[in-house]
Protein backbone atom coordinates (compact mmCIF):
# COMPACT_ATOMS: atom_id res chain seq x y z
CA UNK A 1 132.74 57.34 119.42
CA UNK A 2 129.18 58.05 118.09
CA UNK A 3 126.26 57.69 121.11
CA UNK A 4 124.06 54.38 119.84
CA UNK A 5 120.90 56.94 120.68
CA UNK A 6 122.25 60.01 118.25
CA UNK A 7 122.82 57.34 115.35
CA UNK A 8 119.10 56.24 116.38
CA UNK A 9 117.95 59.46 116.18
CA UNK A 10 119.03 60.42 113.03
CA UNK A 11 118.45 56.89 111.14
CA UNK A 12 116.13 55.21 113.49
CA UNK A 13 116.52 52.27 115.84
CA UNK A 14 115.98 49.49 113.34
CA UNK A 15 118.74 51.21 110.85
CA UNK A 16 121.69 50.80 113.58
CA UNK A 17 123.03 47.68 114.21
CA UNK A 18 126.23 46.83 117.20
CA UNK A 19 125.21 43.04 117.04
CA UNK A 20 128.61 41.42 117.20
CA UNK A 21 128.09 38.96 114.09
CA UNK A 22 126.87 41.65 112.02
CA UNK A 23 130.12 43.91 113.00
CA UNK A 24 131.76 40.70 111.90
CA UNK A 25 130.91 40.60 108.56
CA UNK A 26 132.19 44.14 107.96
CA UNK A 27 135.36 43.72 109.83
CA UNK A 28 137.25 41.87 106.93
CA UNK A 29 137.06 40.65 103.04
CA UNK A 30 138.39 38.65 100.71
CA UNK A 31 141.93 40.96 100.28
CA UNK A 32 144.65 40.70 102.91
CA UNK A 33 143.94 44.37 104.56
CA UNK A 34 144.26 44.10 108.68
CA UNK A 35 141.01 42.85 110.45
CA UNK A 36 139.10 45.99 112.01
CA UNK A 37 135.61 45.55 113.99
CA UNK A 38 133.84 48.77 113.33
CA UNK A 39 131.89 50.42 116.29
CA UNK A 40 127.83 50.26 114.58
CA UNK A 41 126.07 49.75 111.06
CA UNK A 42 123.84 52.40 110.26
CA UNK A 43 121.83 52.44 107.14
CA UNK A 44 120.53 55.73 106.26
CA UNK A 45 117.45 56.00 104.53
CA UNK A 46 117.91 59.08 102.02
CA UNK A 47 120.68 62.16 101.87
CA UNK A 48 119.20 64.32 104.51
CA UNK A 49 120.19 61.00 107.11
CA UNK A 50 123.82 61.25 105.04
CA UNK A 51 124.33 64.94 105.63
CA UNK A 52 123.19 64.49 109.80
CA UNK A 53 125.33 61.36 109.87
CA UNK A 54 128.53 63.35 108.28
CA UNK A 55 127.42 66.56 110.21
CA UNK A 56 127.56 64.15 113.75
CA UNK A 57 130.94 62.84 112.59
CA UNK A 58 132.58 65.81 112.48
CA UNK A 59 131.47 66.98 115.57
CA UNK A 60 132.95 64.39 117.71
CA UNK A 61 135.66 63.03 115.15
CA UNK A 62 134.20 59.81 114.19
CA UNK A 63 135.53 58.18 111.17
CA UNK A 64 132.63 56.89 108.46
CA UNK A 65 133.31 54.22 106.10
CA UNK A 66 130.77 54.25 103.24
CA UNK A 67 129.39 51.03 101.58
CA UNK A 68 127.13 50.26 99.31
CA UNK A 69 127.28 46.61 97.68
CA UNK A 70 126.76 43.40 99.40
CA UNK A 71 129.38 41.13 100.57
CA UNK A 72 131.51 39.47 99.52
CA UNK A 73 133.84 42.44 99.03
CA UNK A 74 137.43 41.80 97.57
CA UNK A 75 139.58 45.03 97.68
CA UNK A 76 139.51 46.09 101.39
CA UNK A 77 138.21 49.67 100.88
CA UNK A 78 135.21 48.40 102.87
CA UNK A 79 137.35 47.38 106.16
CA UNK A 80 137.83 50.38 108.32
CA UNK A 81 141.61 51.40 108.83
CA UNK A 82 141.25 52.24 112.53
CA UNK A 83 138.80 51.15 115.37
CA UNK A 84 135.69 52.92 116.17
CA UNK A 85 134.40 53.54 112.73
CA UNK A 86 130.73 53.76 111.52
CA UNK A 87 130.12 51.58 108.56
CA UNK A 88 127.52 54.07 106.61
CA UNK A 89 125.68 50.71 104.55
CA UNK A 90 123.87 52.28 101.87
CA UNK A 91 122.11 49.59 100.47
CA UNK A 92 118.49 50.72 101.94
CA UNK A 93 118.86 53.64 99.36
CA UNK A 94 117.25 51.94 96.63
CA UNK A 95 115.54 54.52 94.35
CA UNK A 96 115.56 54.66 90.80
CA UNK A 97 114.96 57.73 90.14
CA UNK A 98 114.87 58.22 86.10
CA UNK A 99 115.57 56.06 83.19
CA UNK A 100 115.07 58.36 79.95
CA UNK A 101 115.40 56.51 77.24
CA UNK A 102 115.62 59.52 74.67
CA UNK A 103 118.53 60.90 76.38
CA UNK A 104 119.84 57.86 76.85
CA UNK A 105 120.31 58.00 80.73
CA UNK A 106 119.61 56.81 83.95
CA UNK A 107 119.97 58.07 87.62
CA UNK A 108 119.67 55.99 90.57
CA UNK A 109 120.57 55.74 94.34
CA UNK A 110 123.56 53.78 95.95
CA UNK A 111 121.61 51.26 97.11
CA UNK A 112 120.66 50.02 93.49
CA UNK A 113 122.27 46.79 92.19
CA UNK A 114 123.57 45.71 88.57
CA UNK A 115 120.65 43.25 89.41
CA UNK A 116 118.30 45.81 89.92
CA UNK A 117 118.82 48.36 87.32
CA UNK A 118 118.93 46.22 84.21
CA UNK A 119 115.35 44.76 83.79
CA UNK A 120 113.89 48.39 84.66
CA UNK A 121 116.75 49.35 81.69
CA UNK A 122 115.34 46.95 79.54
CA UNK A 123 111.50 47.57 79.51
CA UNK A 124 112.98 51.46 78.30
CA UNK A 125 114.49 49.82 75.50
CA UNK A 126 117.92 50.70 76.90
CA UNK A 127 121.18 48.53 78.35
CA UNK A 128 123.99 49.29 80.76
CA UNK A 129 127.69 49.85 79.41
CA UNK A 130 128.62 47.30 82.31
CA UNK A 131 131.94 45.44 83.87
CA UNK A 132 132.81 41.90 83.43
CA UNK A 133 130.23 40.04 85.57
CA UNK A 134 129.99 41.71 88.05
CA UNK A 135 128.37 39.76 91.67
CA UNK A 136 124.77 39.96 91.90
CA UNK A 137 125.26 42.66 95.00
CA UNK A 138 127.33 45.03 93.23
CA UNK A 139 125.91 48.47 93.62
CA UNK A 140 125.96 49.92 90.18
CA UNK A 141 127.30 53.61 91.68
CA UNK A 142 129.99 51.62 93.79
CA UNK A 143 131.09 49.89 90.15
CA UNK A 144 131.04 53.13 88.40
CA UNK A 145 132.92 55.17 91.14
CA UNK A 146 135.89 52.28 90.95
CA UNK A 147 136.25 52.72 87.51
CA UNK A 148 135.59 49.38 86.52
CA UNK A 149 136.43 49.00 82.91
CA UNK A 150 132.95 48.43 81.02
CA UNK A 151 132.70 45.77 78.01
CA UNK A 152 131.92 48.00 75.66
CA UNK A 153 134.90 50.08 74.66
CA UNK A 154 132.67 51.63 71.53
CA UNK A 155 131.30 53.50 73.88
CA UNK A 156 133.49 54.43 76.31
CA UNK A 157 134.38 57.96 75.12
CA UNK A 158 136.74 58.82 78.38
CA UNK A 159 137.73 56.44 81.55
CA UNK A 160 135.27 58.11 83.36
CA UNK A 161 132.38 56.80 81.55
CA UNK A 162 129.33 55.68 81.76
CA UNK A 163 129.50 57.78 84.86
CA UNK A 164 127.89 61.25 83.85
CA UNK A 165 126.87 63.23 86.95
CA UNK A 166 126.51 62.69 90.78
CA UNK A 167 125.38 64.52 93.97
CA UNK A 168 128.01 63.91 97.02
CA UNK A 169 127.66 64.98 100.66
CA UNK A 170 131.43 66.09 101.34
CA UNK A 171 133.59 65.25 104.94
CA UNK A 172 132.30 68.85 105.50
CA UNK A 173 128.48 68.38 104.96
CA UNK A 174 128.73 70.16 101.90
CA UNK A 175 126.13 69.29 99.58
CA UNK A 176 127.31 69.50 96.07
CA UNK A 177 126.32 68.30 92.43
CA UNK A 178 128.87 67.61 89.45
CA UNK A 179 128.34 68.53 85.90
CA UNK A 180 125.51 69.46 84.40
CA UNK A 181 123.30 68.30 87.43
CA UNK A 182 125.35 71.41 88.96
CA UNK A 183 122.65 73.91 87.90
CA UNK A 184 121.01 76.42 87.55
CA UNK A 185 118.11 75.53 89.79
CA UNK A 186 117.60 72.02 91.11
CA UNK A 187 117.39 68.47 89.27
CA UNK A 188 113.49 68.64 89.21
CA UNK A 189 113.70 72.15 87.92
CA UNK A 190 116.19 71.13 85.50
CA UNK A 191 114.34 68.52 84.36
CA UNK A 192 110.95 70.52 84.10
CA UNK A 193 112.90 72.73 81.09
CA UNK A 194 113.93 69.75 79.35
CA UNK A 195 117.33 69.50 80.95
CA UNK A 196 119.13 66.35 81.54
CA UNK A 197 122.06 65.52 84.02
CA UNK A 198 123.98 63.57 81.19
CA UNK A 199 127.63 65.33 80.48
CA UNK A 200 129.87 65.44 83.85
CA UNK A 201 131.18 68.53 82.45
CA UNK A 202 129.41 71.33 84.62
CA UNK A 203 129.36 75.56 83.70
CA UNK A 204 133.38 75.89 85.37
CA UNK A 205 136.26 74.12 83.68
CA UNK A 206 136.67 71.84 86.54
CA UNK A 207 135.69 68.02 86.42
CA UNK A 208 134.48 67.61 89.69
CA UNK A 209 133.37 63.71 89.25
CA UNK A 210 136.81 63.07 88.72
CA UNK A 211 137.44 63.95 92.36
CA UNK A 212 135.04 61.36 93.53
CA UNK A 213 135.93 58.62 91.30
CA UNK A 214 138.72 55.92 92.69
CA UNK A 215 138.81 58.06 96.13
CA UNK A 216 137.07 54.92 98.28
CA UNK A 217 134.96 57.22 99.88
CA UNK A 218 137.66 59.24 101.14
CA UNK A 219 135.97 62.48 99.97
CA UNK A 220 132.67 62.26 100.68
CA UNK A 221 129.49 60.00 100.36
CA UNK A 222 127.22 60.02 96.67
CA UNK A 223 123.67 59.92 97.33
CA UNK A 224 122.83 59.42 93.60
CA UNK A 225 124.59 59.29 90.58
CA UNK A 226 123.32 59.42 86.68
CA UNK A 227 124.76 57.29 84.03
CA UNK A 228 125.17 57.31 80.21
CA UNK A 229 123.09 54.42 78.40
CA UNK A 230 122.73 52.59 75.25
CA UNK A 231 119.95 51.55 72.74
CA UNK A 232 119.23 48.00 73.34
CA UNK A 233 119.80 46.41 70.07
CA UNK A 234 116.91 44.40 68.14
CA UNK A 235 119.51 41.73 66.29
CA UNK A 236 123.25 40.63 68.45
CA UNK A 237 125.25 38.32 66.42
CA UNK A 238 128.06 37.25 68.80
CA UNK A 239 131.19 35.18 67.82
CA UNK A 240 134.85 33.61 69.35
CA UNK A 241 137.86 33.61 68.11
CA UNK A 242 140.53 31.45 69.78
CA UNK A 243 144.34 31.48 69.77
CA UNK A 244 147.28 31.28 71.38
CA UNK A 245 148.75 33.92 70.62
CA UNK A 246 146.67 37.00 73.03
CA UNK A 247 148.40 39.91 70.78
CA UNK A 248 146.82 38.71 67.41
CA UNK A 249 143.56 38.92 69.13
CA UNK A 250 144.31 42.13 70.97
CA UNK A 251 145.56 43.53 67.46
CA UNK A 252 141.66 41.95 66.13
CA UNK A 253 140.03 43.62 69.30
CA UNK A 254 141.70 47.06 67.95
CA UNK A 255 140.40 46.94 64.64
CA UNK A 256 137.18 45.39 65.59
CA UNK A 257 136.85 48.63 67.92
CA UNK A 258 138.50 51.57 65.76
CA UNK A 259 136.09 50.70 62.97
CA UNK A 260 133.61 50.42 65.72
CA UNK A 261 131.85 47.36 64.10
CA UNK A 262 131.28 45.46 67.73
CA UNK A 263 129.37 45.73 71.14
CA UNK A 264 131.17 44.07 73.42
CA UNK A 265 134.43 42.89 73.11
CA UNK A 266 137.36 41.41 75.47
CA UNK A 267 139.80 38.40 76.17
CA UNK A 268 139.99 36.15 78.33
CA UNK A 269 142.09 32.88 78.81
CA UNK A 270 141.42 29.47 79.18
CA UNK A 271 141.33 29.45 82.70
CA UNK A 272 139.30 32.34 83.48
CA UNK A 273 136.55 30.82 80.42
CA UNK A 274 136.08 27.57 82.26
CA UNK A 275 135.84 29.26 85.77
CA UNK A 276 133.28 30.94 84.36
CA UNK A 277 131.08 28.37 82.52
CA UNK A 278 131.50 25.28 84.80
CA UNK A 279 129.16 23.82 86.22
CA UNK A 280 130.93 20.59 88.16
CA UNK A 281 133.47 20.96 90.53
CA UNK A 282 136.30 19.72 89.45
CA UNK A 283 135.70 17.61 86.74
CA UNK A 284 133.46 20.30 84.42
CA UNK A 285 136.23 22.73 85.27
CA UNK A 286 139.18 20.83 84.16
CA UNK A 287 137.23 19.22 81.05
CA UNK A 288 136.18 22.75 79.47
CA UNK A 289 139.64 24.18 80.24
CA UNK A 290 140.73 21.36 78.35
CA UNK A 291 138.91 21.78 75.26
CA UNK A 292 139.73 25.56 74.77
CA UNK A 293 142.08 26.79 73.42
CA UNK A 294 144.58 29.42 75.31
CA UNK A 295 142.88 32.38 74.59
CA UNK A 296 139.40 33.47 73.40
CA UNK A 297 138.28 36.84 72.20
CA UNK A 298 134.68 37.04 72.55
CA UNK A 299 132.89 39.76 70.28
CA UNK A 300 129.54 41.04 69.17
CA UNK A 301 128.04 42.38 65.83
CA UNK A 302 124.90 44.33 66.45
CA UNK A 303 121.73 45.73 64.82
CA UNK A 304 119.26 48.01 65.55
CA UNK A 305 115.60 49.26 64.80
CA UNK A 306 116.44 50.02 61.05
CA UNK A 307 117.89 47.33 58.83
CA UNK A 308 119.19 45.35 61.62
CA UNK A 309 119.92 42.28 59.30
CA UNK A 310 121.58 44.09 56.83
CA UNK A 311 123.70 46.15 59.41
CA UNK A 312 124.68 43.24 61.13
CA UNK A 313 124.91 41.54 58.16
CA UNK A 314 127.71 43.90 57.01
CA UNK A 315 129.88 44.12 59.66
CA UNK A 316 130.25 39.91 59.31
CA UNK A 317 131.39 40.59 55.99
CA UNK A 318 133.82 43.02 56.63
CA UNK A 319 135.18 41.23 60.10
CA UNK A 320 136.17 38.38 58.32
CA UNK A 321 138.09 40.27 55.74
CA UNK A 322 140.26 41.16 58.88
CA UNK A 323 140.28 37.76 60.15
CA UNK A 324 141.88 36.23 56.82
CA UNK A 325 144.37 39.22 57.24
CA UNK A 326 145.52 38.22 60.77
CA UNK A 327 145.07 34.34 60.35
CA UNK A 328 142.63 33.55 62.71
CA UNK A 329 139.08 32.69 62.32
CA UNK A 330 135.86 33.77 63.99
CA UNK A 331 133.74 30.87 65.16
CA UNK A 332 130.40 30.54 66.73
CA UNK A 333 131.33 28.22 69.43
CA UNK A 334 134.79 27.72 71.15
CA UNK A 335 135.69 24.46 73.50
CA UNK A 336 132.25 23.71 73.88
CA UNK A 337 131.14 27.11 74.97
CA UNK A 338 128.88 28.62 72.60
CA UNK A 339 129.27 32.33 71.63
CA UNK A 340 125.48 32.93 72.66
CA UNK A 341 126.03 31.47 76.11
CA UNK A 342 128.56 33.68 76.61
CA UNK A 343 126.59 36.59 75.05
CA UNK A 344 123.85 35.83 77.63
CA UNK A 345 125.85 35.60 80.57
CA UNK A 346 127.98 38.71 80.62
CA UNK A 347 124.61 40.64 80.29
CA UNK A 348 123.58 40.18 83.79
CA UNK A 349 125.59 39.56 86.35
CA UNK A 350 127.51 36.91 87.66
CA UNK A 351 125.11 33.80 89.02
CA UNK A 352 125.83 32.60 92.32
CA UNK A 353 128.59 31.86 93.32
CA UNK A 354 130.65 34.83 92.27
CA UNK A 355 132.53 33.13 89.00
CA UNK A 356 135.64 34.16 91.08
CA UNK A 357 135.46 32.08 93.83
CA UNK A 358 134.08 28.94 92.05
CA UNK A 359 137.55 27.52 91.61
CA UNK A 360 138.84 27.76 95.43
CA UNK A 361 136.72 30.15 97.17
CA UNK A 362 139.21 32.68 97.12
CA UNK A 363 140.81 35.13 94.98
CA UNK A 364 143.70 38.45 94.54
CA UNK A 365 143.57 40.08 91.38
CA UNK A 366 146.09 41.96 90.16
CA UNK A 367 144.81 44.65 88.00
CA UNK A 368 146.29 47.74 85.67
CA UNK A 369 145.98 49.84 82.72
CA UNK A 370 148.68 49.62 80.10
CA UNK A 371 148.69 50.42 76.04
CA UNK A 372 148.54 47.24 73.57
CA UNK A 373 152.00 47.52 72.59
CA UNK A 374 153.44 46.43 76.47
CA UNK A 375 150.95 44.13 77.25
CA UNK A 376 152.29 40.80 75.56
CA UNK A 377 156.14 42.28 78.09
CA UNK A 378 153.74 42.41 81.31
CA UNK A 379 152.08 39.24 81.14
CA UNK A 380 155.41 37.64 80.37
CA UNK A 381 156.44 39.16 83.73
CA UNK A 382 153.60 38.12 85.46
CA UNK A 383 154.22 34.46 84.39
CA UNK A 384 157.68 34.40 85.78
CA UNK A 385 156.94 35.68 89.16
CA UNK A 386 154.16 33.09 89.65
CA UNK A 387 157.15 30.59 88.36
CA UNK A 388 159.34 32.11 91.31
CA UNK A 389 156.89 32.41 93.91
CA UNK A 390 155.72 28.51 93.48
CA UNK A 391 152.26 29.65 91.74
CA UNK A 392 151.20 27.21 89.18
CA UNK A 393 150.69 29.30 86.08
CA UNK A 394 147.43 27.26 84.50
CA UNK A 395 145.65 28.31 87.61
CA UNK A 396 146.28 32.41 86.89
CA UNK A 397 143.23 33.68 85.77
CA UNK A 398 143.61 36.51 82.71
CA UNK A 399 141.36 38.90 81.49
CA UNK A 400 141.94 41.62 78.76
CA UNK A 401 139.47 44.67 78.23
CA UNK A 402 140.11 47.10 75.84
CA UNK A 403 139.43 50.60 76.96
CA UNK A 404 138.27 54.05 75.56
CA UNK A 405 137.35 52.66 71.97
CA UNK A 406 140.52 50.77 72.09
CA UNK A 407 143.47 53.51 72.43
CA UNK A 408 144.64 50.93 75.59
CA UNK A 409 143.63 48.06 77.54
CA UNK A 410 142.60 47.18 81.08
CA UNK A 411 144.39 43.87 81.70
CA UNK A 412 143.46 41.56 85.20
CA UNK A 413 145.56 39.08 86.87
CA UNK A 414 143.26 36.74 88.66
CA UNK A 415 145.16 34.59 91.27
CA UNK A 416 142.41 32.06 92.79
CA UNK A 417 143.38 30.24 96.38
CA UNK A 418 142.20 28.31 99.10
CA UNK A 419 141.53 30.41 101.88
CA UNK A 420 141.61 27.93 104.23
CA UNK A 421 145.06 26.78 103.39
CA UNK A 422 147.76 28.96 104.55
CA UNK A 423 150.55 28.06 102.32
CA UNK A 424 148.11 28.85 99.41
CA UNK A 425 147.22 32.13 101.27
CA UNK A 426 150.84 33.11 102.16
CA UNK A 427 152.34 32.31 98.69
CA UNK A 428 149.13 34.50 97.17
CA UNK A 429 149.70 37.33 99.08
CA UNK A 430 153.39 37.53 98.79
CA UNK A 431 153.25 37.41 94.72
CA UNK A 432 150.67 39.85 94.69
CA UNK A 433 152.84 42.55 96.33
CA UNK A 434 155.63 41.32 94.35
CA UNK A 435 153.69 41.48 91.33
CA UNK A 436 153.11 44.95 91.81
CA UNK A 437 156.51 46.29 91.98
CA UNK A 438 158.12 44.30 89.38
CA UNK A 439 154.84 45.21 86.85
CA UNK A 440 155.10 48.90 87.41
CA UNK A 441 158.83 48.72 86.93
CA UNK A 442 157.92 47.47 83.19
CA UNK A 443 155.53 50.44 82.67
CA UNK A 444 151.68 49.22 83.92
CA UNK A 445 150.07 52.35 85.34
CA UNK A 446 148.02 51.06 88.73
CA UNK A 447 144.97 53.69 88.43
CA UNK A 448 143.47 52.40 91.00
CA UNK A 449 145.36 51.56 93.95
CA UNK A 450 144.05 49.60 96.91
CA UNK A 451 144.50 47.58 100.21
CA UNK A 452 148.18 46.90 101.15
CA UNK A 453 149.88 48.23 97.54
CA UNK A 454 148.08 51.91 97.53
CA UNK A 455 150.81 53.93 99.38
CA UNK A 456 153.35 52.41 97.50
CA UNK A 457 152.01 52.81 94.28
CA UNK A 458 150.70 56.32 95.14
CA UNK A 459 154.21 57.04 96.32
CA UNK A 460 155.92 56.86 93.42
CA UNK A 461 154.90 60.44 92.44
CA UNK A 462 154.99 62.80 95.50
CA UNK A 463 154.00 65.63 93.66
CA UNK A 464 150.62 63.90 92.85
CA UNK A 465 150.14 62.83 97.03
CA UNK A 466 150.74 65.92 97.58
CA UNK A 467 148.32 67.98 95.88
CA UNK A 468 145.07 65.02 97.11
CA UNK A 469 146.30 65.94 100.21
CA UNK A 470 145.65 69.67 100.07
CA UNK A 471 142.21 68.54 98.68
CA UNK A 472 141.62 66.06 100.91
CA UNK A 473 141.78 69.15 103.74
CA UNK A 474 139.64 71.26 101.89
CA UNK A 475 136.98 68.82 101.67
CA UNK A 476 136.97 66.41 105.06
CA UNK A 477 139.27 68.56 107.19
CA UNK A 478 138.46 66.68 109.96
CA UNK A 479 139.82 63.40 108.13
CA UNK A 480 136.33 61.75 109.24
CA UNK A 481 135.65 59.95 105.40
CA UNK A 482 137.41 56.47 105.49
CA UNK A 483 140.70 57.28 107.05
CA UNK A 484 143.62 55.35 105.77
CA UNK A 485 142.40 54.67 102.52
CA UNK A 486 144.78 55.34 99.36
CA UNK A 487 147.24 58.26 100.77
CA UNK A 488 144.91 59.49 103.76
């Protein structure tokens, strides 16, 4: 265990914390991983504190477990796996370091928030290719290292993106940068020749990022990351279309992105809509529900600083050719939820509280990648088991992102619950794991496995175990970064 004074010395005294209530609050979250009371909370103020930190680890084997968003957290990567751990909180790292708007890019530190980022975006004239809305303490870097899908497919050119390039201080102490932010010379120098840290694809074949992305801090600890951008548009037009069937509007959602006439774009169903937009408890809730329809694909034509009407104008035009085609019909309002209220919500993040835990307060979702043709088979699946396991199947959240310009789909089960009532809990939990298995029997690909279902998803394919393994010892041989996270 790590000396309270060599933490101090490294971070200072006011950046460690033992404080039992404090230890608390990073001994569980809102997913059913074990409880685990970590030893301290530092909070290092830059990457030369990182490096000492990791360097001090190693030296007398003491497991870090980086974070860098605010509570609440859902997926249990945050919980250490074994006692004694140093919870490395990075949200005092709070730089943002560039926004270039001709390059279209932005690099900040760990620390920064969704929150944060997007008003100094803004006054650039740019926007973030962002999740779903996210909670108000999501750290941007911690949202782009998950993989969260973004809702702007257009512009997702691989599932990597927006993420572009990072700096990461290894289990070793290695310093490293990925892509183009690799070299030659430094990031200032780089920059002083015109250079910008925008492609993750560095001067070797490899694609280091991808290394770093989805391993829950098992590899190392990123002390900054850049990001691809977009323009922010001068003219949004957004509209809804409801149904209830979800495969005519995933079918819509494909065309709508292959001809890459829309922003953003995704589905959601009736109950996730009205979880989102009510404002009463219960009453709101249950009235919007009622009044929409079973699913809603939200969608938005855009314009920008040259013949913005006419562009957007356009793409209306030829949109509802496709709508006639498919039988459905693009509206401005849907239930009583108007297309521009949506439009204004999911660009910020989520107001308080989290949209997930408005319902109940708590909530497991159940999340995958698949390809459009499987999805209608999965959710059918999904459905039963809740029948089975005694969940009521109104209450199952749903939400449908297309992904990488629409070649698949990112689809969410969101299972909301009373934490406070057992049964509730119990009956979650249990579907959940089920829900795993049977789903990935039926083809959905779990890319990013966490909490209880990791090893068993990851297990499924020793070969692939095998070979993180052998990097997992070249990079933190001393297992010191988040032990017992995904197959360490």
């Amino acid at each position: 265990m790590i000396a309270h004074e060599k933490l101090s010395d490294i971070v200072g005294a006011a950046n460690v914390s033992c404080e039992r209530t404090t230890l608390d609050e990073y001994s569980r979250d809102m997913s059913f991983v074990n409880t685990v009371r970590p030893a301290c909370v530092v909070k290092p103020r830059n990457a030369a504190d990182i490096k000492q930190l990791v360097k001090l680890a190693n030296e007398i084997l003491t497991p870090l477990v980086p974070v860098s968003s605010g509570s609440p957290h859902f997926r249990g990567d945050t919980v250490p796996s074994i006692g004694g751990a140093v919870i490395v909180d990075l949200s005092k790292m709070k730089r943002i370091i560039k926004v270039d708007r001709p390059r279209r890019v932005a690099i900040v530190e760990p620390g920064v928030t969704f929150g944060e980022l997007i008003p100094t975006a803004e006054k650039e004239g740019l926007r973030l290719n962002m999740p779903l809305l996210p909670r108000k303490s999501k750290a941007v870097i911690g949202s782009l290292l998950e993989r969260e899908p973004v809702i702007m497919p257009k512009y997702q050119w691989d599932i990597s993106d927006p993420l572009a390039c990072l700096e990461v201080i290894f289990g070793t102490g290695d310093e490293f940068r990925t892509g183009q932010a690799a070299g030659p010379g430094t990031v200032e120098e780089q920059w002083a020749v015109g250079g910008v840290q925008k492609a993750p694809y560095g001067p070797g074949i490899a694609s280091w990022h991808r290394l770093i992305q989805g391993a829950q801090g098992t590899m190392g600890i990123v002390t900054w990351a850049s990001m691809r951008c977009e323009i922010l548009p001068s003219l949004e037009e957004p509209f809804v279309v409801g149904s209830s069937n979800p495969n005519t509007l995933l079918e819509l959602a494909y065309w709508l992105i292959r001809l890459r006439m829309v922003n953003e774009c995704f589905i959601l169903n009736n109950t996730n809509l009205a979880a989102i937009f009510a404002k009463k408890w219960p009453d709101d809730y249950q009235d919007i529900k009622a009044a929409l329809p079973a699913w809603t694909l939200f969608y938005t034509a855009a314009g920008y600083e040259y013949f913005p009407e006419e562009r957007v104008s356009a793409y209306v035009k030829n949109i509802s050719d496709i709508t006639q085609r498919l039988g459905v019909e693009a509206a401005k309002a849907v239930g009583g939820v108007s297309a521009n209220e949506i439009l204004k919500a999911v660009q910020r993040p989520s107001e308080e509280p989290y949209w997930k835990l408005r319902y109940k307060g708590g909530c497991e979702d159940i999340f995958f990648l698949t390809i459009n043709d499987k999805l209608g088979v999965l959710i059918e699946a999904m459905n039963d088991l809740a029948i089975k396991f005694g969940y009521p199947v109104i209450d199952m959240g749903v939400y449908i992102q297309p992904i990488v310009q629409g070649t698949g789909c990112h689809c969410e089960f969101n299972l909301f619950y009373d934490p406070g009532n057992p049964g509730e809990l119990n009956r979650v939990r249990k579907l959940s794991i089920s829900a795993v298995k049977a789903l990935m029997a039926k083809g959905a690909f779990f890319s990013r496995p966490y909490g209880e279902s990791a090893r068993m998803i990851l297990n499924r394919d020793a070969a692939t175990v095998a070979v993180l393994k052998k990097f997992k010892k070249i990079f933190d041989p001393n297992n010191v970064m988040n032990p017992g996270k995904v197959c360490f």
